[in-house]
N, C-alpha and C. Protein backbone atom coordinates (compact mmCIF):
# COMPACT_ATOMS: atom_id res chain seq x y z
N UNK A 1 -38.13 37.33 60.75
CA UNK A 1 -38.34 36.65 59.50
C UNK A 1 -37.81 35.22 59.61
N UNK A 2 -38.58 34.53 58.74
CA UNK A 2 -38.48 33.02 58.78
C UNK A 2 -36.46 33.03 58.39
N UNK A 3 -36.17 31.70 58.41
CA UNK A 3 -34.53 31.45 57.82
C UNK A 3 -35.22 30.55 56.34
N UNK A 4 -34.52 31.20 55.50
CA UNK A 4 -34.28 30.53 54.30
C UNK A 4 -33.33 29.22 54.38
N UNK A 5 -33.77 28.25 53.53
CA UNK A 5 -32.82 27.02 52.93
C UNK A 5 -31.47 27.78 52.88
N UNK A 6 -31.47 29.03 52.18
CA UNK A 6 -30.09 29.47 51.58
C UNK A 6 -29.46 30.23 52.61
N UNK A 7 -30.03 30.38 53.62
CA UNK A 7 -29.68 31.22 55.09
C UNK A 7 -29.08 30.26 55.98
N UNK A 8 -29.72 29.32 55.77
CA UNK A 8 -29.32 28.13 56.70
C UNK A 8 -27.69 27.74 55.98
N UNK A 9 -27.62 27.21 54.78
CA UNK A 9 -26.34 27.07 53.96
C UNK A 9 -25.51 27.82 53.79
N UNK A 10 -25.55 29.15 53.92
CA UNK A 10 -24.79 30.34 54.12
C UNK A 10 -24.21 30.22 55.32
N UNK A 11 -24.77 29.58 56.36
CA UNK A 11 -24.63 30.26 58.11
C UNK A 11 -23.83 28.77 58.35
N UNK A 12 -24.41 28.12 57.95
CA UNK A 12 -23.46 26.67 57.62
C UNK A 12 -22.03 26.51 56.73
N UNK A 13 -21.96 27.04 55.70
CA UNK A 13 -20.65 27.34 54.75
C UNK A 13 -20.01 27.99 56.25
N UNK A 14 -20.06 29.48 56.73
CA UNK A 14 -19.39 30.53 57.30
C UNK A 14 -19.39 30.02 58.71
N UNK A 15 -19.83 29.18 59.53
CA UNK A 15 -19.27 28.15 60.79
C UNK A 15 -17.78 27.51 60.47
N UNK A 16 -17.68 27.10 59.15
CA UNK A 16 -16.89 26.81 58.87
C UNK A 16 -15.83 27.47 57.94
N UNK A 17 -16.15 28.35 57.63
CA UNK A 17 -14.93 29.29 57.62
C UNK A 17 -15.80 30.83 57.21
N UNK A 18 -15.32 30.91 58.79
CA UNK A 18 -15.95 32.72 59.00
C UNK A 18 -15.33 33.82 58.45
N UNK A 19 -14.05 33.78 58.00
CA UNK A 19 -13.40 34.68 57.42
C UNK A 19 -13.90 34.75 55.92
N UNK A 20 -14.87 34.48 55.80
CA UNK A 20 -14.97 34.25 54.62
C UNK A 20 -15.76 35.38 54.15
N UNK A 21 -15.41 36.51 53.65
CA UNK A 21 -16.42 37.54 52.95
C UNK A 21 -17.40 37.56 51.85
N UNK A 22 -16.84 36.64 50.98
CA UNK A 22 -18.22 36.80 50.49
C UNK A 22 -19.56 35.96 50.71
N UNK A 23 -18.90 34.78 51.32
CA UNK A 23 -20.35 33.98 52.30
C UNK A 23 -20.97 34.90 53.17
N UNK A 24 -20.53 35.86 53.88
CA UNK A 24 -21.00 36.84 55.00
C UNK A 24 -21.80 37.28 53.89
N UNK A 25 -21.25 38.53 52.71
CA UNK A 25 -21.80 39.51 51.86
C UNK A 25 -23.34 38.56 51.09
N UNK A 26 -23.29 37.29 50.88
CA UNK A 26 -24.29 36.41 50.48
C UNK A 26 -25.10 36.66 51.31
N UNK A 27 -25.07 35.97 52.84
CA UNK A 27 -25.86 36.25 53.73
C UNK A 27 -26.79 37.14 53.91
N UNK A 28 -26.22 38.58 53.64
CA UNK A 28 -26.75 39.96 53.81
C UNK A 28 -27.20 40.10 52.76
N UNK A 29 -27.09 39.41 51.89
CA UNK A 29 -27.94 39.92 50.57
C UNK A 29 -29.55 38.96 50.60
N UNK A 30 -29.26 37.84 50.93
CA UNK A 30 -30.42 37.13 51.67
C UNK A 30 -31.57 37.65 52.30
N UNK A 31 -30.88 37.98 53.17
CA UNK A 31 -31.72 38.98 54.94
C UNK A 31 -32.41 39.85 54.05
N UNK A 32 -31.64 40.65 53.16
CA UNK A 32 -32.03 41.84 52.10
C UNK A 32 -33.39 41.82 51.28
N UNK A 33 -33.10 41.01 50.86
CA UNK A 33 -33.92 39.88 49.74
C UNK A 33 -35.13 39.32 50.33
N UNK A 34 -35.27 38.91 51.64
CA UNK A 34 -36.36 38.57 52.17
C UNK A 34 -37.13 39.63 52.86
N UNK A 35 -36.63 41.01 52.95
CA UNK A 35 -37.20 42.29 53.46
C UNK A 35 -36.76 42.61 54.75
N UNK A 36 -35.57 41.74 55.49
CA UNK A 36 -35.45 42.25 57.00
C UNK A 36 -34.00 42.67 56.92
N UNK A 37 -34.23 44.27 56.79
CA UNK A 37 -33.13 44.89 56.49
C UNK A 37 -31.81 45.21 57.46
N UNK A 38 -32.88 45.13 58.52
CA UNK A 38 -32.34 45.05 59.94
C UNK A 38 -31.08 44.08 60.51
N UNK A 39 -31.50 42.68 59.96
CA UNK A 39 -30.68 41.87 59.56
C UNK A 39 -29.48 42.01 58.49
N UNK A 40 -30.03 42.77 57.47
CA UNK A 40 -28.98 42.76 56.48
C UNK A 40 -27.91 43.42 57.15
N UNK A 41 -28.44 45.11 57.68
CA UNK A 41 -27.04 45.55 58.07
C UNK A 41 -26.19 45.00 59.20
N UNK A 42 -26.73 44.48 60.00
CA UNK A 42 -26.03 43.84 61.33
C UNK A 42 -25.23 42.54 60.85
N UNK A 43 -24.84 41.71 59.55
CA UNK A 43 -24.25 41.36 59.35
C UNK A 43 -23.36 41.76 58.11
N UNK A 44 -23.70 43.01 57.69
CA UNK A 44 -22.72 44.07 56.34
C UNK A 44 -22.09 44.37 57.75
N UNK A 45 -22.58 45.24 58.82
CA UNK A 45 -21.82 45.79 59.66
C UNK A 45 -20.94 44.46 60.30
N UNK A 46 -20.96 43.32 60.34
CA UNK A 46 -19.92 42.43 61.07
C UNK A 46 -18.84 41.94 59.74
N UNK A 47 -19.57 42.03 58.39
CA UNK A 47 -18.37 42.11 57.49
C UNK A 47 -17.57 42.93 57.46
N UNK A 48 -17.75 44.58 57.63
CA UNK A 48 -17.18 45.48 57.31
C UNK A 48 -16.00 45.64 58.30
N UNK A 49 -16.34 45.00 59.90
CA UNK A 49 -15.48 44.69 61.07
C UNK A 49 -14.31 43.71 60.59
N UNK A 50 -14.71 42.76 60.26
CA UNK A 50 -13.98 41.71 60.04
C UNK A 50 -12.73 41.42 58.78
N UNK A 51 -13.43 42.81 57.86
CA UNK A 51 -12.40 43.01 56.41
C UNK A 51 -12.09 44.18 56.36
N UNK A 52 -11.53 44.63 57.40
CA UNK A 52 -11.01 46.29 57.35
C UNK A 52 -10.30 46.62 56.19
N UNK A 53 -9.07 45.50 56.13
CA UNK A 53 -7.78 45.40 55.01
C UNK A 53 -7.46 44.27 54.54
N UNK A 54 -8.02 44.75 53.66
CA UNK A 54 -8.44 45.95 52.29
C UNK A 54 -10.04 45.63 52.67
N UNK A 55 -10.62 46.84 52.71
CA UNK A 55 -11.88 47.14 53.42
C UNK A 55 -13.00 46.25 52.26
N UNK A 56 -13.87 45.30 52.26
CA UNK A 56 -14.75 44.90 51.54
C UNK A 56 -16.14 46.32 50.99
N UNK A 57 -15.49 46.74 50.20
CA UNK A 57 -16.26 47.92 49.87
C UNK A 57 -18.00 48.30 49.37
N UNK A 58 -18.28 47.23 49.14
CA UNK A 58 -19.59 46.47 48.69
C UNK A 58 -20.49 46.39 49.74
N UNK A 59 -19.92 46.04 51.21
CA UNK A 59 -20.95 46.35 51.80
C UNK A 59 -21.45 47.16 52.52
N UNK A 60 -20.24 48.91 52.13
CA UNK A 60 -20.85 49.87 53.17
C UNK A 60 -21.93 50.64 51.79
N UNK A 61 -21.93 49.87 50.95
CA UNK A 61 -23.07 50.60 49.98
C UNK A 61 -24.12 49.64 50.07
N UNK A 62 -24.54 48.58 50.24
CA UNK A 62 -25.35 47.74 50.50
C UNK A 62 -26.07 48.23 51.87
N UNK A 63 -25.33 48.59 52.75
CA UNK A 63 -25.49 48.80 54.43
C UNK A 63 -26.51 50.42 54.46
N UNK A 64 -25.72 51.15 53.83
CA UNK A 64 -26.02 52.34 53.39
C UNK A 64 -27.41 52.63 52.53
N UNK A 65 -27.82 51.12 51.58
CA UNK A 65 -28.99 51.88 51.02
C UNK A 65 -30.02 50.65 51.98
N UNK A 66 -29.63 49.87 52.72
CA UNK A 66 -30.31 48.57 53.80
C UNK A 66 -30.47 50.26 55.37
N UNK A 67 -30.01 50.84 55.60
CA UNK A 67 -30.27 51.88 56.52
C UNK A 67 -31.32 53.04 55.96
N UNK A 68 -31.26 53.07 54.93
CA UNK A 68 -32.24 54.22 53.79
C UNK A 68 -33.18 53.45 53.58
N UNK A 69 -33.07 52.40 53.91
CA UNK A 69 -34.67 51.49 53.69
C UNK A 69 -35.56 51.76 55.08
N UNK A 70 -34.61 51.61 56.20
CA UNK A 70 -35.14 51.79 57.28
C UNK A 70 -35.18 53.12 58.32
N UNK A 71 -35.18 53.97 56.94
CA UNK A 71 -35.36 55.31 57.14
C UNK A 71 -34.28 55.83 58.64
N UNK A 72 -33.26 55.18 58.46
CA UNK A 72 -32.38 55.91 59.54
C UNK A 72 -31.06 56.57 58.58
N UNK A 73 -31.11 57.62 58.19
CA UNK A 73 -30.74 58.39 57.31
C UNK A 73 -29.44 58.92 58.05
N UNK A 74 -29.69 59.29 59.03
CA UNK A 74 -28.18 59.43 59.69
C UNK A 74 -27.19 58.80 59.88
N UNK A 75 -27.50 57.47 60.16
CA UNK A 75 -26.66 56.06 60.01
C UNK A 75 -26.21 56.07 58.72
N UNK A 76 -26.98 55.64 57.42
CA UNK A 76 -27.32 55.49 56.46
C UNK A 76 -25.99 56.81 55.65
N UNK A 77 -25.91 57.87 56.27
CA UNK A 77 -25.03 59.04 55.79
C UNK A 77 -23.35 58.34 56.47
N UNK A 78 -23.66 58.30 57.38
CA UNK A 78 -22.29 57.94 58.14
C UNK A 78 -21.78 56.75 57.10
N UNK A 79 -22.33 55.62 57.38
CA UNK A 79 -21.94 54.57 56.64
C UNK A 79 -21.47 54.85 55.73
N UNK A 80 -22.42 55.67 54.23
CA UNK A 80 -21.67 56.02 53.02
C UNK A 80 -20.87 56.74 52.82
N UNK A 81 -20.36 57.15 54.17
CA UNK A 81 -18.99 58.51 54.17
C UNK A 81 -18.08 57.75 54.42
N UNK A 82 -18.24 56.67 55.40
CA UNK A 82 -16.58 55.52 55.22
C UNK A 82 -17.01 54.87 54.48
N UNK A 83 -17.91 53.97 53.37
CA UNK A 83 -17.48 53.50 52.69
C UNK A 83 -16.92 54.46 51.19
N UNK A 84 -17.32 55.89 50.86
CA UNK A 84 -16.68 56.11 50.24
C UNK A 84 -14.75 56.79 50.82
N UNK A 85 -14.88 56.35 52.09
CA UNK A 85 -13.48 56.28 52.66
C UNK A 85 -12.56 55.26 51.92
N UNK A 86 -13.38 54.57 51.87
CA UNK A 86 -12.97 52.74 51.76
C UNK A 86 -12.50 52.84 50.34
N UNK A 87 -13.52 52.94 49.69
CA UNK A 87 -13.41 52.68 48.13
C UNK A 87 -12.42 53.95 47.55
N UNK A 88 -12.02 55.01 47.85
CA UNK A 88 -10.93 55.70 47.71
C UNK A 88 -9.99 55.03 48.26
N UNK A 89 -9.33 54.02 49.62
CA UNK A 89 -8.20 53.80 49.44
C UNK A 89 -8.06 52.37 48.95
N UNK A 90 -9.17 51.92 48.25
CA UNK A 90 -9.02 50.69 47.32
C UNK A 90 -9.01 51.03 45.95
N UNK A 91 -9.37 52.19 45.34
CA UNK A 91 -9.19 52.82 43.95
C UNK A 91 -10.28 52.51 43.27
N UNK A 92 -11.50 51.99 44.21
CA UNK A 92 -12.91 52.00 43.15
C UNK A 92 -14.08 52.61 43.23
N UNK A 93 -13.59 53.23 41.79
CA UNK A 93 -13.81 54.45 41.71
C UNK A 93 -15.37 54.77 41.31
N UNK A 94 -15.59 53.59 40.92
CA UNK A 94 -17.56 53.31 40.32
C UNK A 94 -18.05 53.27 41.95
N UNK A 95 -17.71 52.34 43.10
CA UNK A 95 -18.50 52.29 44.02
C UNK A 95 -18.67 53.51 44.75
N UNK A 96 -17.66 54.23 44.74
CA UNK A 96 -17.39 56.00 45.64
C UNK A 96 -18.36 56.76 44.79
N UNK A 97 -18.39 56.54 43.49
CA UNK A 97 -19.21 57.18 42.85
C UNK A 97 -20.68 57.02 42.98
N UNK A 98 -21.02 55.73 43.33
CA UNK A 98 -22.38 55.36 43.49
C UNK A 98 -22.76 56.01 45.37
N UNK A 99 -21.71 55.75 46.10
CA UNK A 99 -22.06 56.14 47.36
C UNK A 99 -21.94 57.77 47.47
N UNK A 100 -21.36 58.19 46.63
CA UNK A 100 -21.73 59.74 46.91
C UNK A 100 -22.68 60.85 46.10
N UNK A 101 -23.42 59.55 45.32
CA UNK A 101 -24.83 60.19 44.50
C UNK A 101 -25.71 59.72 45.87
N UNK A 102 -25.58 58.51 46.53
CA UNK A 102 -26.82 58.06 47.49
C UNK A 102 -26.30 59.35 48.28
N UNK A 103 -25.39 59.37 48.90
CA UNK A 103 -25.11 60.64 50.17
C UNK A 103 -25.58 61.89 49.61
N UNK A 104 -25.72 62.25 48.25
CA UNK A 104 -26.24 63.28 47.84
C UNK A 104 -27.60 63.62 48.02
N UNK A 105 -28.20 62.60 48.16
CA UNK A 105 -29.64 62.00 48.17
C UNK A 105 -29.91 62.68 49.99
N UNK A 106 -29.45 62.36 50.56
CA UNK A 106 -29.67 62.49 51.97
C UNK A 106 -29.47 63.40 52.42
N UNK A 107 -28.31 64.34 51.99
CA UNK A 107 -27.72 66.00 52.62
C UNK A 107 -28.45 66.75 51.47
């Protein structure tokens, strides 16, 4: 897929400061947004590396329904089992809840 104006400024912001989670989580919502999901998760999956602690919890449910797009359901299960890892030892309690109706979906 082509790069967006806003892909380019995203990837430009995060050169310059890569630690930066929610420029990454922007990014992936981008990739998302333009249909190449493939993309989305390979940079949810380099956020989720990079913000262990306190785990950025947002994007193993993003990652999780970006893998259910691309019909890899096994991935897609894994993922939403640590991120509702995640969001239990961050105490949020709406996102665990949303990732274990999608995991319901799949088992």
């Amino acid at each position: 897929m082509p790069q967006t104006p806003r892909m380019a400024q995203l990837e430009a912001m995060l050169a310059d400061d890569p630690a930066d989670a929610f420029l990454r989580y922007g990014l992936a919502m981008e990739h998302a947004g333009q249909g190449d999901d493939a993309a989305a998760v390979a940079v949810l999956r380099e956020l989720i590396a990079l913000n262990a602690e306190p785990p950025y919890v947002p994007a193993y449910l993003q990652a999780g329904q970006a893998l259910m797009r691309l019909d890899r359901e096994a991935d897609a299960a894994a993922m939403l089992r640590a991120g509702i890892a995640a969001a239990k030892q961050t105490g949020n309690d709406h996102a665990r809840g949303e990732m274990e109706g999608f995991l319901a979906t799949l088992e």
